[in-house]
Structure formats: C-alpha cells, structure tokens
Protein backbone atom coordinates (compact mmCIF):
# COMPACT_ATOMS: atom_id res chain seq x y z
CA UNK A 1 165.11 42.85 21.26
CA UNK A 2 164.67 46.47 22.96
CA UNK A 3 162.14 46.56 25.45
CA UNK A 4 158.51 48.19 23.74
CA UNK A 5 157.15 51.90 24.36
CA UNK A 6 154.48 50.70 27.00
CA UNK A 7 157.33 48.20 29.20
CA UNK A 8 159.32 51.37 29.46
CA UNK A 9 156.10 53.73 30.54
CA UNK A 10 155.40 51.38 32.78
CA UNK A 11 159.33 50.97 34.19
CA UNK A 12 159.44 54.48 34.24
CA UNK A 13 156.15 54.48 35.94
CA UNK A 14 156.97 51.95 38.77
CA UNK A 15 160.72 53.23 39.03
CA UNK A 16 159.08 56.85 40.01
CA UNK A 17 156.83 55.44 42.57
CA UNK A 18 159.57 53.50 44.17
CA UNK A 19 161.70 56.59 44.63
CA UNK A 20 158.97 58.51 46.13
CA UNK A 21 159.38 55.68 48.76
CA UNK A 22 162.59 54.87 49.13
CA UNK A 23 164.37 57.94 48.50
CA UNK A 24 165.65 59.96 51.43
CA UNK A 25 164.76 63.13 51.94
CA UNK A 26 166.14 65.98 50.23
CA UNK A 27 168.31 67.38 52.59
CA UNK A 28 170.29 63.89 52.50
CA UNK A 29 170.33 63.79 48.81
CA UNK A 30 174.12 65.36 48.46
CA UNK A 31 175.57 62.62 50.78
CA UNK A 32 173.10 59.53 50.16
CA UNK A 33 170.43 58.88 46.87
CA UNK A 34 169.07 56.24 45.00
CA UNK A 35 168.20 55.93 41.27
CA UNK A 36 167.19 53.68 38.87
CA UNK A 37 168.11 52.86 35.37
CA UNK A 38 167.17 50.89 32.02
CA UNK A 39 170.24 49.32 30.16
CA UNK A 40 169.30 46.98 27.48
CA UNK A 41 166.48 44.16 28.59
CA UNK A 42 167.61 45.30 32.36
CA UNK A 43 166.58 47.66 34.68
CA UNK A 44 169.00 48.43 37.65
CA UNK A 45 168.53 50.69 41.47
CA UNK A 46 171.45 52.23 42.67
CA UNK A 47 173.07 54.21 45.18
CA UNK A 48 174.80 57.13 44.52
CA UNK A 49 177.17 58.64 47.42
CA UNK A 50 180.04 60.69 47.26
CA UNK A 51 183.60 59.44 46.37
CA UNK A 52 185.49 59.07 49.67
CA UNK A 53 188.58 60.35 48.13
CA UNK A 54 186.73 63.34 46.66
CA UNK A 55 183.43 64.26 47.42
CA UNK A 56 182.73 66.53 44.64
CA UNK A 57 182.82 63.19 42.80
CA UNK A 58 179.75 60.46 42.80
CA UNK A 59 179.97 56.91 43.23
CA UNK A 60 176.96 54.52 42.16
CA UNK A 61 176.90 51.39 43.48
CA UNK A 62 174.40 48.40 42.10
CA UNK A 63 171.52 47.24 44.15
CA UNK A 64 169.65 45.39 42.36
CA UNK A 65 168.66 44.53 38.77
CA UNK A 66 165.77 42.66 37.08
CA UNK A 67 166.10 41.41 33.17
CA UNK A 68 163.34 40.82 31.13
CA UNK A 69 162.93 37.40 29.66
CA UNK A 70 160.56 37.81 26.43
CA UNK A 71 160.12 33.87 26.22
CA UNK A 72 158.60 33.52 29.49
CA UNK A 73 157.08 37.32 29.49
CA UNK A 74 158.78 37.66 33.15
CA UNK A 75 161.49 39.41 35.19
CA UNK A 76 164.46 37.94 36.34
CA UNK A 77 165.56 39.06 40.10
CA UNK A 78 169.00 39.57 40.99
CA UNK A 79 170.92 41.27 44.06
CA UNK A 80 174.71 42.28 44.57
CA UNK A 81 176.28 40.26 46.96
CA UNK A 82 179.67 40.96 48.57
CA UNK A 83 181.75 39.68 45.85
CA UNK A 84 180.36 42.48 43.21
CA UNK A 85 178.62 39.68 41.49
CA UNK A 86 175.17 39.18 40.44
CA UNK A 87 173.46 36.33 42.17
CA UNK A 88 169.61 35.22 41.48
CA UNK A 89 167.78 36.45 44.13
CA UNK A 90 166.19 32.82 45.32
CA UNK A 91 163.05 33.96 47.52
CA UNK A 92 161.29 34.90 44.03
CA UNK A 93 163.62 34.17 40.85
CA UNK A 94 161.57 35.80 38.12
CA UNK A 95 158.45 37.95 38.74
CA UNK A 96 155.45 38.93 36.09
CA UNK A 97 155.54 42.63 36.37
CA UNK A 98 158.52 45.24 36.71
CA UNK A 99 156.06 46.40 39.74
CA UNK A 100 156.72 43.34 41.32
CA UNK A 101 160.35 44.00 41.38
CA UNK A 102 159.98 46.84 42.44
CA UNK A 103 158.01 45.73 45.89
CA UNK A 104 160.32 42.97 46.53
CA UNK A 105 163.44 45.37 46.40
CA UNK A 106 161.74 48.00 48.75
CA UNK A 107 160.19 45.01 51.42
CA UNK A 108 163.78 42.98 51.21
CA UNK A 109 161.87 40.62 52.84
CA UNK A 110 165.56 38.83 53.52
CA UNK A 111 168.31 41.91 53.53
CA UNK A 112 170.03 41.07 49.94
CA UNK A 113 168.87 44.79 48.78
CA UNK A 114 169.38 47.03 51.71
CA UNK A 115 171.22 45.39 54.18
C-alpha cells in the first residue's frame, strides 16, 4: 500500500527541515550535498558528490533509510554499513514518526549515519 497524502506532507515536511540543518552551505553544494527521497513505503538521505572519474557526473550514495510498517503504524531504522548492505539500526529499531527518523539520523548518537 502507497504511503497516504498527509504521511508524504509530513515526509516532505520533516525531510525539508532536516536539510535546512544538515545541508552544507551553498558554496559546497557542487562538491558535497545531501538529499532525501521517497521510494515505495521507504524514505532514503543521501549524499550526492561528484564522480571521481568525472566530475561533471554525480554519485549518490545511501545514508540511511526508514520503511514504514502499516501493521505497527511505525518506522523501521536502517543505516549503510561498509558492506553496502542495509543493517537495522539497533539503538532505536522502529520509531513512531518520520520526524523521529529524521532526529536520530542528524544526532547519530553512535556514527552509523555520518561517520
């Protein structure tokens, strides 16, 4: 089931104020960003620098994703570790609000996100 109208307001919503956070500033934009995404029942941050082959071309690279569970009515947390696979993120599993996510990826209370 697609996510409603109001889930992706308030993605959209929570996704915007994160950037205005976490995004550096504009002058850095053309070598270092971050974004987010909605794909399905998941919403995913990522970094976008250039290609180190060409730099007229952009790489993205995951951060971090959260998937909404309608059973439970929560968020699912997961980080990108060093193998390029998904792993729960185990401090806080599942969260009730996509804002939640959000805080937890910009604190990184335990460097899975940022480093």
């Amino acid at each position: 089931m697609a996510l409603t109208p109001e889930q992706l307001k308030n993605i959209d919503d929570a996704g915007k104020g994160f950037l205005v956070i976490r995004r550096p500033p504009p002058e850095m934009r053309n070598r270092l960003d971050i974004n987010f995404r909605v794909e399905g029942q998941s919403v995913f941050i990522y970094e976008i620098r250039p290609n180190w082959r060409n730099s007229d071309e952009k790489k993205e690279s995951p951060l971090a994703k959260a998937t909404y569970v309608q059973t439970t009515n929560r968020w699912k947390i997961y980080w990108m570790r060093a193998d390029l696979k998904w792993h729960g993120y185990e401090p806080d599993p599942e969260v009730n609000s996509i804002t939640d996510f959000f805080k937890i990826v910009h604190e990184d209370a335990w460097g899975c996100f940022w480093g």
